[in-house]
Protein backbone atom coordinates (compact mmCIF):
# COMPACT_ATOMS: atom_id res chain seq x y z
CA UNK A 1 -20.82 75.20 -34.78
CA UNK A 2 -18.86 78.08 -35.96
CA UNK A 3 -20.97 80.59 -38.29
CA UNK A 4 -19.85 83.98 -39.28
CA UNK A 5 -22.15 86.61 -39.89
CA UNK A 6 -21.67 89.52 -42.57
CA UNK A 7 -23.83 92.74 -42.74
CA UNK A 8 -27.86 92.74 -41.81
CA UNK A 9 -27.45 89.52 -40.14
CA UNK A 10 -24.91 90.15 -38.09
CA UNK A 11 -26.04 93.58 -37.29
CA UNK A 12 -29.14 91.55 -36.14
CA UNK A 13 -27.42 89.27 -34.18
CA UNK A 14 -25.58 92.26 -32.01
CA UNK A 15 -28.68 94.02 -31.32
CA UNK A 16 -30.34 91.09 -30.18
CA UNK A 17 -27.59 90.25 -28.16
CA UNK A 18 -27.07 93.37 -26.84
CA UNK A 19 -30.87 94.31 -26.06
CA UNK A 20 -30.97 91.00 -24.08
CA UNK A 21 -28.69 91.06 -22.09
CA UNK A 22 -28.15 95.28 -21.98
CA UNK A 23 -25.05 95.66 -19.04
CA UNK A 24 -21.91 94.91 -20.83
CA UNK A 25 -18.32 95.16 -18.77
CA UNK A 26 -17.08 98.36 -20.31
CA UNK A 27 -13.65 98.32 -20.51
CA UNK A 28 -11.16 101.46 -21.06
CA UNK A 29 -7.33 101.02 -21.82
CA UNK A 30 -4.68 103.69 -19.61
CA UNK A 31 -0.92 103.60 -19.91
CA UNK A 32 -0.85 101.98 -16.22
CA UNK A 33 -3.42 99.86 -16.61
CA UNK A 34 -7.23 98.89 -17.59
CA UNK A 35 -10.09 100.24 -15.95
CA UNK A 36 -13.55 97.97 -15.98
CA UNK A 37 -16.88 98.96 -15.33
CA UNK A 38 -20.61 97.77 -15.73
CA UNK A 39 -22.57 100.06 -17.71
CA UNK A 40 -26.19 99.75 -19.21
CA UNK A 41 -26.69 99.96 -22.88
CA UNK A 42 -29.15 102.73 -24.26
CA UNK A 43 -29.80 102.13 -27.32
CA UNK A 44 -28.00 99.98 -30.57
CA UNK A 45 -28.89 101.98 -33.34
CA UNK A 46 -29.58 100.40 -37.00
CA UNK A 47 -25.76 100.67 -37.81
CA UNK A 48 -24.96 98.72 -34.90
CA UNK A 49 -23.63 101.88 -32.81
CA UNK A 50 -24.24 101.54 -29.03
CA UNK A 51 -24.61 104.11 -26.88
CA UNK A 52 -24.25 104.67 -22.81
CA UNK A 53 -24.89 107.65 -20.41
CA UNK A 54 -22.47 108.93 -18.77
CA UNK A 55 -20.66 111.72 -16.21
CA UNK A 56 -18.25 114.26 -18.10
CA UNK A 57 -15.99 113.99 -14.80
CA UNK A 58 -15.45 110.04 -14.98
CA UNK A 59 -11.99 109.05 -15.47
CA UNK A 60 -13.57 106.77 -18.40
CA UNK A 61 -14.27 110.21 -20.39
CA UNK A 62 -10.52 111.25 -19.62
CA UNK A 63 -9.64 107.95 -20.60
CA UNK A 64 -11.24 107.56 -23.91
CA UNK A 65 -9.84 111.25 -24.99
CA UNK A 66 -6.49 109.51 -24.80
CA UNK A 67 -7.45 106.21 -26.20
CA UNK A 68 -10.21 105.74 -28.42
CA UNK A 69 -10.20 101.84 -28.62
CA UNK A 70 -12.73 100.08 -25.80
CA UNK A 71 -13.71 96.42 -25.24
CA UNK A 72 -17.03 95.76 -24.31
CA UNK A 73 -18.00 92.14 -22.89
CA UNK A 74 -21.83 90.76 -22.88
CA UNK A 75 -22.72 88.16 -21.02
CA UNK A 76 -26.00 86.18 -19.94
CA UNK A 77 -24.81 83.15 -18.42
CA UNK A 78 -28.51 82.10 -18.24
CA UNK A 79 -29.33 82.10 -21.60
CA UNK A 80 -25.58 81.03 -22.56
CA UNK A 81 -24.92 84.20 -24.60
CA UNK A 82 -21.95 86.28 -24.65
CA UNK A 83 -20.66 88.98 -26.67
CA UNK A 84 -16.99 90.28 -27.11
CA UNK A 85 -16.39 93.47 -28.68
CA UNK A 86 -14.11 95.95 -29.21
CA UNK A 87 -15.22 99.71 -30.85
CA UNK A 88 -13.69 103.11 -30.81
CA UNK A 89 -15.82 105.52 -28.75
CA UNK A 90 -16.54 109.15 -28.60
CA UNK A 91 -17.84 111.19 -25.52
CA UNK A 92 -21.40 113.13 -27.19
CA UNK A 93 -22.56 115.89 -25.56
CA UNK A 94 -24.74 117.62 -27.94
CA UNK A 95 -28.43 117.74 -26.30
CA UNK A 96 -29.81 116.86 -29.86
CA UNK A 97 -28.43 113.64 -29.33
CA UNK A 98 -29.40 113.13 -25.54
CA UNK A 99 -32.93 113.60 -25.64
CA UNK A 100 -34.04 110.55 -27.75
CA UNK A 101 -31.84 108.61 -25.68
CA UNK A 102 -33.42 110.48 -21.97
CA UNK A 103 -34.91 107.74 -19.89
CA UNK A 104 -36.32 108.51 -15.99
CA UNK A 105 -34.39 106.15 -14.82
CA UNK A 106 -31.54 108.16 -16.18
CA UNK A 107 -32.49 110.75 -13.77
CA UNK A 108 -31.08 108.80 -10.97
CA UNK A 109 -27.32 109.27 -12.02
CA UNK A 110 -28.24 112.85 -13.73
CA UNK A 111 -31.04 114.72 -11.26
CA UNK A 112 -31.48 117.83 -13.42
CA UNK A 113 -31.96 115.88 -16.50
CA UNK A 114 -30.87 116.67 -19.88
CA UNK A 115 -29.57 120.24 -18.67
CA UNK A 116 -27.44 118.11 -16.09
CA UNK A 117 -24.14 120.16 -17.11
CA UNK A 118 -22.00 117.29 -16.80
CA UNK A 119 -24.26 114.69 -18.54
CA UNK A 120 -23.11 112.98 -21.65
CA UNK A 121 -23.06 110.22 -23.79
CA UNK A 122 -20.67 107.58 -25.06
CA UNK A 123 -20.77 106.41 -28.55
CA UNK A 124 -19.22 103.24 -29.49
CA UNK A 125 -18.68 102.13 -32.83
CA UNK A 126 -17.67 98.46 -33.40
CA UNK A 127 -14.54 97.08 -35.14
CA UNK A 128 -14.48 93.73 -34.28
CA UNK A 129 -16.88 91.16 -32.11
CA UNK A 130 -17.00 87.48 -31.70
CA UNK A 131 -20.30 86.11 -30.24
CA UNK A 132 -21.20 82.46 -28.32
CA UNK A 133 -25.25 81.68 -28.54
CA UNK A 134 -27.20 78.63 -27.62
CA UNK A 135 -29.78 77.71 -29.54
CA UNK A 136 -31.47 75.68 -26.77
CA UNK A 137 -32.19 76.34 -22.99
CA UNK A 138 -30.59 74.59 -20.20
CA UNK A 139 -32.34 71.42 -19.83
CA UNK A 140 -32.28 70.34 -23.86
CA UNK A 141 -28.62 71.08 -23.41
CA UNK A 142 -28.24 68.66 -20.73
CA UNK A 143 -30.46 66.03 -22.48
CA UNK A 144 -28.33 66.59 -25.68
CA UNK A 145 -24.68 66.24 -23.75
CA UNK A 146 -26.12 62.43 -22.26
CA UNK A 147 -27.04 61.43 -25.55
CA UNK A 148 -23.64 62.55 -26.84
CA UNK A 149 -22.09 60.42 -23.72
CA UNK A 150 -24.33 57.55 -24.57
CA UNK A 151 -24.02 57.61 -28.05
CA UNK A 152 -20.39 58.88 -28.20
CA UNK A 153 -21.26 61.17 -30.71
CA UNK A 154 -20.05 65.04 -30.21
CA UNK A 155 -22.05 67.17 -28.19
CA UNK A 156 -22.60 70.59 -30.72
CA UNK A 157 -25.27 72.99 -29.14
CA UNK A 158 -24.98 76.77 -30.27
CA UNK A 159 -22.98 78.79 -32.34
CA UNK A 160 -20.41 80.93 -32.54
CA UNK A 161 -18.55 83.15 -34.75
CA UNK A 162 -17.22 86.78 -36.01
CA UNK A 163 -19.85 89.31 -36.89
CA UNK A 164 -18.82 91.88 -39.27
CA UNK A 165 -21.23 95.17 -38.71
């Protein structure tokens, strides 16, 4: 079932998304070609901005000062949800914004912390995403699909559609 989602509900729907399933394929765009990388999601603020650690001497950072637009792509294959997006991101280094976001696990890419000199953080503000969610686990999924085959009726379990932040 296709259902597109406007505003506070589809702001909902992206942070729940995103907060389950946290490591999105985060994908930069070069001249020569596309670079892909998993990185772990921080935080999805109440506008629906996500934000990622990073190093100031990645060639994602050089990337993005050349080309704004990234795709990110969610999935939990698990829990059959997925998440396409594509945002324009910013590299944030002010330590006013760093702090809140400081985790000790952080510490493991960034040893000295929020002084780290070369620690930063990516900001990514969505345009556009498209979403896939079942509403039912695995097993009620299969059950559904042989009554479909049985019945010949469709088999419809989950939704999809745009969400406009």
């Amino acid at each position: 079932m296709e259902k597109n989602l406007q505003s506070a509900e589809a702001l909902s729907k992206l942070k729940k998304l995103v907060n389950d399933i946290r490591v999105a394929m985060f994908i930069t765009d070069n001249t020569e070609s596309d670079h892909t990388r998993p990185m772990y999601t921080i935080e999805v603020d109440e506008n629906g901005v996500l934000y990622f650690f990073t190093d100031l001497r990645s060639i994602k950072v050089e990337e993005i000062s050349q080309q704004k637009t990234v795709h990110l792509v969610y999935a939990h294959p698990a829990k059959e949800s997925y998440l396409d997006l594509w945002g324009s991101a910013t590299v944030v280094t002010d330590k006013h914004v760093i702090q809140p976001k400081w985790t000790p696990m952080a510490k493991a890419w960034f040893p000295k912390g929020i002084d780290d000199p070369n620690i930063a953080v990516l900001k990514v503000e969505p345009r556009n995403a498209y979403y896939w969610d079942a509403e039912t686990g695995k097993m009620i999924a299969f059950l559904k699909i042989v009554a479909a085959a049985v019945t010949g009726k469709k088999f419809s379990d989950g939704t999809e559609g745009k969400l406009a932040v």
